[in-house]
N, C-alpha and C. Protein backbone atom coordinates (compact mmCIF):
# COMPACT_ATOMS: atom_id res chain seq x y z
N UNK A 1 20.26 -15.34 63.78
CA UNK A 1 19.35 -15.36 64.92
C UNK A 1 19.33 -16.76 65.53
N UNK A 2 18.97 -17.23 66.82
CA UNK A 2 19.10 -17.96 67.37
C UNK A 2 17.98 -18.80 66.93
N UNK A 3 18.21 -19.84 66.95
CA UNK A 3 17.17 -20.94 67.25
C UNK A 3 16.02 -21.71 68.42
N UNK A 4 15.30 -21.48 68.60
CA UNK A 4 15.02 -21.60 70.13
C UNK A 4 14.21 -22.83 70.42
N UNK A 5 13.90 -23.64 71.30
CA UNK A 5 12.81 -25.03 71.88
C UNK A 5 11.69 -24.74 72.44
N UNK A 6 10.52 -24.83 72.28
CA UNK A 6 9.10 -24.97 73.15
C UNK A 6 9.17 -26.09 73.96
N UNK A 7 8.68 -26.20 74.82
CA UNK A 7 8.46 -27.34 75.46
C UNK A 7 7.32 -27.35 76.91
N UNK A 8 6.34 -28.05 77.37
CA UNK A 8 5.64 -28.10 78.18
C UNK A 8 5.99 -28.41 79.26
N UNK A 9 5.68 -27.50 80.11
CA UNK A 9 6.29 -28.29 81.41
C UNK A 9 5.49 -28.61 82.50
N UNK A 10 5.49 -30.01 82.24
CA UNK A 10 4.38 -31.35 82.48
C UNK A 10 4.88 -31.21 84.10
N UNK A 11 3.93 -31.05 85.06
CA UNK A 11 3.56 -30.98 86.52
C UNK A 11 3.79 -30.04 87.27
N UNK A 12 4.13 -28.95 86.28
CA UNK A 12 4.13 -27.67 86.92
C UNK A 12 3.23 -26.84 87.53
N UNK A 13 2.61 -26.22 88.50
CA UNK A 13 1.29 -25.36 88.21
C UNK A 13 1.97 -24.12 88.23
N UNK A 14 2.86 -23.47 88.13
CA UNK A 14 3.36 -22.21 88.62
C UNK A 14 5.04 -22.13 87.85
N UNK A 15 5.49 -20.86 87.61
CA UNK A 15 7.21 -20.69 87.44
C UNK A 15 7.62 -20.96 88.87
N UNK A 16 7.45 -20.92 89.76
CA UNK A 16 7.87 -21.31 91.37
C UNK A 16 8.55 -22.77 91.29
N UNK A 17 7.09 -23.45 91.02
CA UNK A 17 7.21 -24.95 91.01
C UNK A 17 8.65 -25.62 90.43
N UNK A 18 8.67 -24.76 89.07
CA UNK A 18 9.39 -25.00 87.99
C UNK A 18 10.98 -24.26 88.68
N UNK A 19 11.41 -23.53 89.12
CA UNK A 19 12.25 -23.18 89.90
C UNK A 19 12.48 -23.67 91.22
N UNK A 20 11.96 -24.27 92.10
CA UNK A 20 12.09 -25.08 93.06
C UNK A 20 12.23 -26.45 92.41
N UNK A 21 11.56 -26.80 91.60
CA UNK A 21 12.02 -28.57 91.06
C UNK A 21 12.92 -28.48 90.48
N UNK A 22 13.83 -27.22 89.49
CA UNK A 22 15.26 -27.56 89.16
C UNK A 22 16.00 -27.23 90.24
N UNK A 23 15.89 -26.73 91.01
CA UNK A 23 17.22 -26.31 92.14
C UNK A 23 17.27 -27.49 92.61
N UNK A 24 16.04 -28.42 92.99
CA UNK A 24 16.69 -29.74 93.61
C UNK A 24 17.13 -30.68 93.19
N UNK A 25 17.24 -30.45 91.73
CA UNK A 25 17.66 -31.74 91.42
C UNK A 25 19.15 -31.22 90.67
N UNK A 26 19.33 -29.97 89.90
CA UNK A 26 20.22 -29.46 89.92
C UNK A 26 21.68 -29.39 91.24
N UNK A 27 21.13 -29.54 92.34
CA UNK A 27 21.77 -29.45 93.58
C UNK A 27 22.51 -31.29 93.58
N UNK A 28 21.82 -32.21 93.14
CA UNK A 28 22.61 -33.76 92.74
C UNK A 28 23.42 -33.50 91.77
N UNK A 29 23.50 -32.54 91.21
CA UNK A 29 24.22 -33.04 89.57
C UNK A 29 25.83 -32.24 89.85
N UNK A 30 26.61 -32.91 89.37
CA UNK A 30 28.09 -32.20 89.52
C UNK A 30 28.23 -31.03 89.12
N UNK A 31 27.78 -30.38 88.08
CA UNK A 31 27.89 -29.03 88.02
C UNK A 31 27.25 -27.80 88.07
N UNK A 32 26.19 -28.60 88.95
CA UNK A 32 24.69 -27.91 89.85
C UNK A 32 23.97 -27.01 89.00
N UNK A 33 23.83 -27.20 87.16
CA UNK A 33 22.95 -27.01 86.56
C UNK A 33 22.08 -27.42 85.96
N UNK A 34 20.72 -27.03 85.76
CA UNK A 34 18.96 -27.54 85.62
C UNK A 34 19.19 -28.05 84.40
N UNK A 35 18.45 -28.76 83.75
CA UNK A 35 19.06 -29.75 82.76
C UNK A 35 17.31 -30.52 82.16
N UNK A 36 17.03 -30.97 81.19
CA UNK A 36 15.97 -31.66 81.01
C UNK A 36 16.23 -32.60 80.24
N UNK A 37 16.13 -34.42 80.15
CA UNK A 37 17.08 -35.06 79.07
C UNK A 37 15.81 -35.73 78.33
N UNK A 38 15.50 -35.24 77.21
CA UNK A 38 14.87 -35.41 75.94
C UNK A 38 15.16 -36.57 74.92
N UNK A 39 14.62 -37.18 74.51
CA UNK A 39 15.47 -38.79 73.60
C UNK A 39 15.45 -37.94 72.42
N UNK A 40 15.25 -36.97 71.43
CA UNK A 40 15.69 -36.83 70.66
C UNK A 40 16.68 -35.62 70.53
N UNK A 41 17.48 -35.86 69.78
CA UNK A 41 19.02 -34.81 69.55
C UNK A 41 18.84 -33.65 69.23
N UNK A 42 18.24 -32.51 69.23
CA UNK A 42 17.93 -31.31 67.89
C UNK A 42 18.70 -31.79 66.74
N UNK A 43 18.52 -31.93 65.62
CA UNK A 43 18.95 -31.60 64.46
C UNK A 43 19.75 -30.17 64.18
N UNK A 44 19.14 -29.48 64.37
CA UNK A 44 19.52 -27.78 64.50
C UNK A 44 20.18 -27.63 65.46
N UNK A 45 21.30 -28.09 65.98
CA UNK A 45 21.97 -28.15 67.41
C UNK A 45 22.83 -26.76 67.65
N UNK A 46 23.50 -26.74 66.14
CA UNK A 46 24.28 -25.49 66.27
C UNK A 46 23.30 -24.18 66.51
N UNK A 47 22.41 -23.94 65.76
CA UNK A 47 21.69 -22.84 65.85
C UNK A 47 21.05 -22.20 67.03
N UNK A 48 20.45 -23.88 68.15
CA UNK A 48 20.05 -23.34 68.83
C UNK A 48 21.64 -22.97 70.33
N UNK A 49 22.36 -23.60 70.01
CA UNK A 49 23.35 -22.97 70.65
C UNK A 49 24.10 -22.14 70.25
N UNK A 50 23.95 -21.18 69.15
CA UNK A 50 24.14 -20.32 69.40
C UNK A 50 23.40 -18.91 69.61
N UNK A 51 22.50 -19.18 71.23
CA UNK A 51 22.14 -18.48 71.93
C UNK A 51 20.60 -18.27 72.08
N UNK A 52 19.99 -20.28 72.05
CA UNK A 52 18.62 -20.59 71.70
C UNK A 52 19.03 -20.25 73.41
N UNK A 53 17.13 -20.76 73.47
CA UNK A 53 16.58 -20.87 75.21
C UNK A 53 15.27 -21.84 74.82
N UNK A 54 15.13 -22.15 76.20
CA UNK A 54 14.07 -23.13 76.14
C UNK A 54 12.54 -22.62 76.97
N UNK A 55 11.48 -22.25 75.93
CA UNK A 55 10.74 -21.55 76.19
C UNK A 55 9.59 -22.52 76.79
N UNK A 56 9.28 -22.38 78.16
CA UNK A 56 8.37 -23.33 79.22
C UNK A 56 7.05 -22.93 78.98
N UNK A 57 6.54 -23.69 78.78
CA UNK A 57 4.83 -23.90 78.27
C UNK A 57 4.27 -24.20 79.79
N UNK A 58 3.77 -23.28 80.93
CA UNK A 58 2.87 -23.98 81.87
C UNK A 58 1.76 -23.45 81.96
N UNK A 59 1.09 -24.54 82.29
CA UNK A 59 -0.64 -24.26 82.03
C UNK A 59 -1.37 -23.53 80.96
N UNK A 60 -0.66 -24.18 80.11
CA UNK A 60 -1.32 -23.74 78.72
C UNK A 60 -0.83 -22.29 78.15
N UNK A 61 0.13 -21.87 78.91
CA UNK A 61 0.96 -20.05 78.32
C UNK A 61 2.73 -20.43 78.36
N UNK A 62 3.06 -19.81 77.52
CA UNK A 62 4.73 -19.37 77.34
C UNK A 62 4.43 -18.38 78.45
N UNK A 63 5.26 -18.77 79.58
CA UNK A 63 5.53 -18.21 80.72
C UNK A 63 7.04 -17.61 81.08
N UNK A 64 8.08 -18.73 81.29
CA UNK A 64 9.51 -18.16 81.17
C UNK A 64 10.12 -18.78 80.48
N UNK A 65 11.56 -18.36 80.47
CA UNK A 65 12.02 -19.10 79.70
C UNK A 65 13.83 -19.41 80.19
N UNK A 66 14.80 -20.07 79.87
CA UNK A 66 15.76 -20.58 80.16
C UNK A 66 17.30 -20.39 78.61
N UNK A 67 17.91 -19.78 78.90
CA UNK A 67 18.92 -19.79 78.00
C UNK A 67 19.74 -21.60 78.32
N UNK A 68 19.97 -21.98 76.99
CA UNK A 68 20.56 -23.35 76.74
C UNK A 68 21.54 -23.47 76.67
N UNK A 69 22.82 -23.89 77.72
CA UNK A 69 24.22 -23.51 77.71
C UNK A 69 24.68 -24.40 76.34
N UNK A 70 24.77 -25.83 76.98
CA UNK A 70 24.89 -26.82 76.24
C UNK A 70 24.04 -27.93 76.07
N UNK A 71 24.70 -29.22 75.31
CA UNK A 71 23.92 -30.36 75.09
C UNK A 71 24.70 -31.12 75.47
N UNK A 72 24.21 -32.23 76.51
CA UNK A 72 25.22 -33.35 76.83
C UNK A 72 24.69 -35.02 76.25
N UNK A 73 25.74 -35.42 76.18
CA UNK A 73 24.92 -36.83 75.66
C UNK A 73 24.30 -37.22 76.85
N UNK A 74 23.33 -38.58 76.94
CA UNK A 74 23.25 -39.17 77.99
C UNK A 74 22.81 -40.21 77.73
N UNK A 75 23.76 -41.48 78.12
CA UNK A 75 23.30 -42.93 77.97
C UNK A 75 22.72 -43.68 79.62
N UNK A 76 21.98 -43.99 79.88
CA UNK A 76 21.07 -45.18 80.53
C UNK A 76 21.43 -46.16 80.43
N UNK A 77 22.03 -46.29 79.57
CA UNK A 77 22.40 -48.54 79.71
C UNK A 77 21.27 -48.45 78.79
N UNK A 78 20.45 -48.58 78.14
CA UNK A 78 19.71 -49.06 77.01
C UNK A 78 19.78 -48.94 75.56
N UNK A 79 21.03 -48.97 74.97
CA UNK A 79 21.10 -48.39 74.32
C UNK A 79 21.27 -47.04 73.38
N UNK A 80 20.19 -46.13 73.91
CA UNK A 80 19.94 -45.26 73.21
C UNK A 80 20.56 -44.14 73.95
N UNK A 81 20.87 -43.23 72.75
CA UNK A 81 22.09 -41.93 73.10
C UNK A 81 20.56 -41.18 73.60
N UNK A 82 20.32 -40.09 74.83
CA UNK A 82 19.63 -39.10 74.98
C UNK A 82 20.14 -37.97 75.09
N UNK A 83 19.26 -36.90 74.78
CA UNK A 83 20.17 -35.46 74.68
C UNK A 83 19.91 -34.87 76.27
N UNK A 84 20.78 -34.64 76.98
CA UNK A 84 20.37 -33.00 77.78
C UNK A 84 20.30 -31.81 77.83
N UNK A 85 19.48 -31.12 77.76
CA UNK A 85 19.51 -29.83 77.72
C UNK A 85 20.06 -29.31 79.00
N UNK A 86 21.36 -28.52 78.91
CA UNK A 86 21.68 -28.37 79.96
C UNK A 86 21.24 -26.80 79.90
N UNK A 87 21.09 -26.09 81.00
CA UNK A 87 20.18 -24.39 81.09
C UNK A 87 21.19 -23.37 81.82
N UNK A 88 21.18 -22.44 81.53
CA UNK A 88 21.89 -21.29 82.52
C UNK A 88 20.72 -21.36 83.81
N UNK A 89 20.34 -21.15 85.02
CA UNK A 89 19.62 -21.73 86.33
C UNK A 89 18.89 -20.28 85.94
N UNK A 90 19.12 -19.48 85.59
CA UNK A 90 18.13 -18.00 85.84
C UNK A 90 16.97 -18.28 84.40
N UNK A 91 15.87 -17.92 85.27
CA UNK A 91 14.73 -17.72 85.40
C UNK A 91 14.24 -16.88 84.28
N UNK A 92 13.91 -16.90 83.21
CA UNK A 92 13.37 -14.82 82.40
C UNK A 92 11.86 -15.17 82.31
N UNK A 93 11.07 -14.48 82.73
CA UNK A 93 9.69 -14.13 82.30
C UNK A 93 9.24 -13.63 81.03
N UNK A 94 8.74 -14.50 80.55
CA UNK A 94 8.16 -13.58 79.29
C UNK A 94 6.89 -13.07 79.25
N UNK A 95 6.45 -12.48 77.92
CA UNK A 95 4.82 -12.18 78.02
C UNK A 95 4.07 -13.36 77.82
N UNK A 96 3.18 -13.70 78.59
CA UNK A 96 2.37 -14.72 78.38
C UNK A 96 1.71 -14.50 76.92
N UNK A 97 2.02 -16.16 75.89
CA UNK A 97 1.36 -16.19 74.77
C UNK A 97 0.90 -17.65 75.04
N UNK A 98 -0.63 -17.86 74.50
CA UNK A 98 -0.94 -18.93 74.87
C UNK A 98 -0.59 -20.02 73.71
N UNK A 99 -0.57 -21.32 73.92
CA UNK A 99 -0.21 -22.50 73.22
C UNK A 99 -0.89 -23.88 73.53
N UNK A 100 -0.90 -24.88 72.74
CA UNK A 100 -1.70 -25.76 72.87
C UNK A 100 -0.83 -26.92 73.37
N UNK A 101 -1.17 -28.02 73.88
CA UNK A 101 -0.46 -28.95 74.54
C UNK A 101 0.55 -30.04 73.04
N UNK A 102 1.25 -30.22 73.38
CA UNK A 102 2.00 -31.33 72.25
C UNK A 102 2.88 -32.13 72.99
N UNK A 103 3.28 -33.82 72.63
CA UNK A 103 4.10 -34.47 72.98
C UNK A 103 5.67 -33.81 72.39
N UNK A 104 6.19 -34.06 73.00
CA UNK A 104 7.91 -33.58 73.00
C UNK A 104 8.49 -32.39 72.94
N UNK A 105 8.92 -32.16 72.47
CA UNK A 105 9.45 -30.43 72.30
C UNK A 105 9.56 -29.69 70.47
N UNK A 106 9.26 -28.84 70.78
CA UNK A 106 9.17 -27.74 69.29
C UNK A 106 10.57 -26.84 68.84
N UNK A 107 10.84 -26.50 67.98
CA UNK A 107 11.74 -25.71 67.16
C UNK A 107 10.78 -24.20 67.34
N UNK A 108 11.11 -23.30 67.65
CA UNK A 108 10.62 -22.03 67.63
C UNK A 108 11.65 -21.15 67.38
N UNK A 109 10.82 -19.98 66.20
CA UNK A 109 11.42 -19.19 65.65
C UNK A 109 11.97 -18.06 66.93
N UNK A 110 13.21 -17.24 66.54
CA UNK A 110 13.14 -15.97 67.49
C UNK A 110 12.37 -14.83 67.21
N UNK A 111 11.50 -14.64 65.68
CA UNK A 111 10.35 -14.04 65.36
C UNK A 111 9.28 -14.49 66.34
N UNK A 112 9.15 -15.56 66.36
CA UNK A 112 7.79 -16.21 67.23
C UNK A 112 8.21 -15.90 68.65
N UNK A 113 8.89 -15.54 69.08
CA UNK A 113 9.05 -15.60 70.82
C UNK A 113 8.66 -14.62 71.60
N UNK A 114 7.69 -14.78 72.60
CA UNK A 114 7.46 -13.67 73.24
C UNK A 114 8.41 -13.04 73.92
N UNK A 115 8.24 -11.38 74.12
CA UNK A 115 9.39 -10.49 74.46
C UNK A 115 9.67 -11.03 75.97
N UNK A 116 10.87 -10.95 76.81
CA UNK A 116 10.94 -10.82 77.80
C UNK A 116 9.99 -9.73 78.90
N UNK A 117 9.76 -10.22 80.03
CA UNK A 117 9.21 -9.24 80.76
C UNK A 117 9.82 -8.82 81.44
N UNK A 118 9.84 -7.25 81.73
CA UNK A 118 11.28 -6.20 82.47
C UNK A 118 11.54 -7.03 83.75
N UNK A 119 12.62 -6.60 84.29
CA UNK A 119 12.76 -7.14 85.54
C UNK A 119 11.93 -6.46 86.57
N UNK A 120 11.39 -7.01 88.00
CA UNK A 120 10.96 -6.27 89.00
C UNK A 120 11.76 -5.39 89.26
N UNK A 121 11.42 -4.10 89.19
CA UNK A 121 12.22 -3.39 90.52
C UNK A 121 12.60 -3.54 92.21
N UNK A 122 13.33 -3.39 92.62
CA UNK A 122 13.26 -3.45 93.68
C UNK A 122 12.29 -3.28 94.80
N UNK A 123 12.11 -4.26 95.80
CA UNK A 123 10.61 -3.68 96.26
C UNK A 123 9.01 -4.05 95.78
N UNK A 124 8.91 -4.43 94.49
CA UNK A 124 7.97 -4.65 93.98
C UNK A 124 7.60 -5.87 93.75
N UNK A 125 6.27 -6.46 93.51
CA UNK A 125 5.92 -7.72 93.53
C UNK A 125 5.42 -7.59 91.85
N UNK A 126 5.74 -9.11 91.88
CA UNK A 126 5.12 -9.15 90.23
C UNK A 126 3.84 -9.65 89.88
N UNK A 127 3.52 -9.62 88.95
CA UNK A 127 1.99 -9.51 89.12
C UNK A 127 1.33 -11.08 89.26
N UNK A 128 0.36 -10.83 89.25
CA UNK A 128 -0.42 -12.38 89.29
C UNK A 128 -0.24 -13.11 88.13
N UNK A 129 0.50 -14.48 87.76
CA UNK A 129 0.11 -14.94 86.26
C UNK A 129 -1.11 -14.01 85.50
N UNK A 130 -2.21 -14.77 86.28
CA UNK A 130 -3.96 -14.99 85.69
C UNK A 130 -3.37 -13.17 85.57
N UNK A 131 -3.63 -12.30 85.95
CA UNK A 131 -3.74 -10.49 85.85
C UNK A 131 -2.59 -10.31 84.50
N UNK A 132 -0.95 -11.09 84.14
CA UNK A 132 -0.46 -10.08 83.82
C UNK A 132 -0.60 -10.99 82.17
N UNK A 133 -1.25 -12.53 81.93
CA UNK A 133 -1.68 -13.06 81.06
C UNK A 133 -3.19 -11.97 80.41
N UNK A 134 -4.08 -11.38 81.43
CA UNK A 134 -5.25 -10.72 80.93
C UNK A 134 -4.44 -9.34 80.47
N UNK A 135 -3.96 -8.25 81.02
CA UNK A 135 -3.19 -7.31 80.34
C UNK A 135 -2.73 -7.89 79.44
N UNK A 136 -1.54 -8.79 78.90
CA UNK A 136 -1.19 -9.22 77.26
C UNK A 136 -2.18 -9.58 76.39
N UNK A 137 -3.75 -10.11 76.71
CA UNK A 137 -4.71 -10.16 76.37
C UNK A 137 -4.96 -8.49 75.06
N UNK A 138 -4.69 -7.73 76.18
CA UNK A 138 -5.59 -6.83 75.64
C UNK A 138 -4.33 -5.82 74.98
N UNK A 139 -3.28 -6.30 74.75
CA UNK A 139 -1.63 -5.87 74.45
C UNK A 139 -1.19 -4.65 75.70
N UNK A 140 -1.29 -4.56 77.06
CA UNK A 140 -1.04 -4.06 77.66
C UNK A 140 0.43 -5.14 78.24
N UNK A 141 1.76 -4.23 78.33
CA UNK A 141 2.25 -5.28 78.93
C UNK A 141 3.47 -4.38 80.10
């Protein structure tokens, strides 16, 4: 089973936000994929590549989440090696599970991960965060 990352995503208010701020900066980078560069390496590197994702903490819920292509090094001139998480650019919704704030990023089990949420159908709008966080509330999903 895969290995997977938690991580918060600090100035987000919305998955929108969080999808509009990687497309633009993704759109500078040579191989125009979303990327986040973290100073520490995973340890567990293999595991989570083979076929981790990086599960986005906003506003206090596991909201979506990001499959992790690769890891690139990345040096600054200061010394220090940093990791990138580089992402496949699509988007997955999960069920909102709530979580508490932490500095850096987490190791999460694929037991621990909330299920994906189906895709929209065509035509249809998806629901409100706040509405489809209160349905998982009550295990409606």
């Amino acid at each position: 089973m895969p290995l997977h990352i938690l991580k918060l995503c600090v100035g987000c208010e919305s998955v929108e936000d969080l999808a509009d701020w990687q497309r633009e900066r993704a759109a500078e980078l040579p191989d125009g994929l979303p990327r986040h560069v973290t100073r520490m390496w995973p340890k567990r590197a293999d595991e989570v590549l083979a076929g981790g994702s990086l599960y986005w903490i906003v506003k206090g819920n596991i909201l979506v989440r990001q499959r992790i292509v690769r890891l690139d090094p990345v040096d600054r001139g200061d010394g220090i090696t940093r990791c990138a998480l580089v992402f496949d650019p699509e988007l997955v919704r999960t069920e909102p599970a709530p979580r508490r704030a932490f500095q850096g990023w987490r190791y999460l089990k694929s037991e621990d991960a909330p299920r994906d949420l189906p895709a929209a159908r065509p035509g249809e709008e998806t629901l409100p965060p706040e509405l489809a966080e209160a349905l998982a509330e009550f295990g409606w999903r």
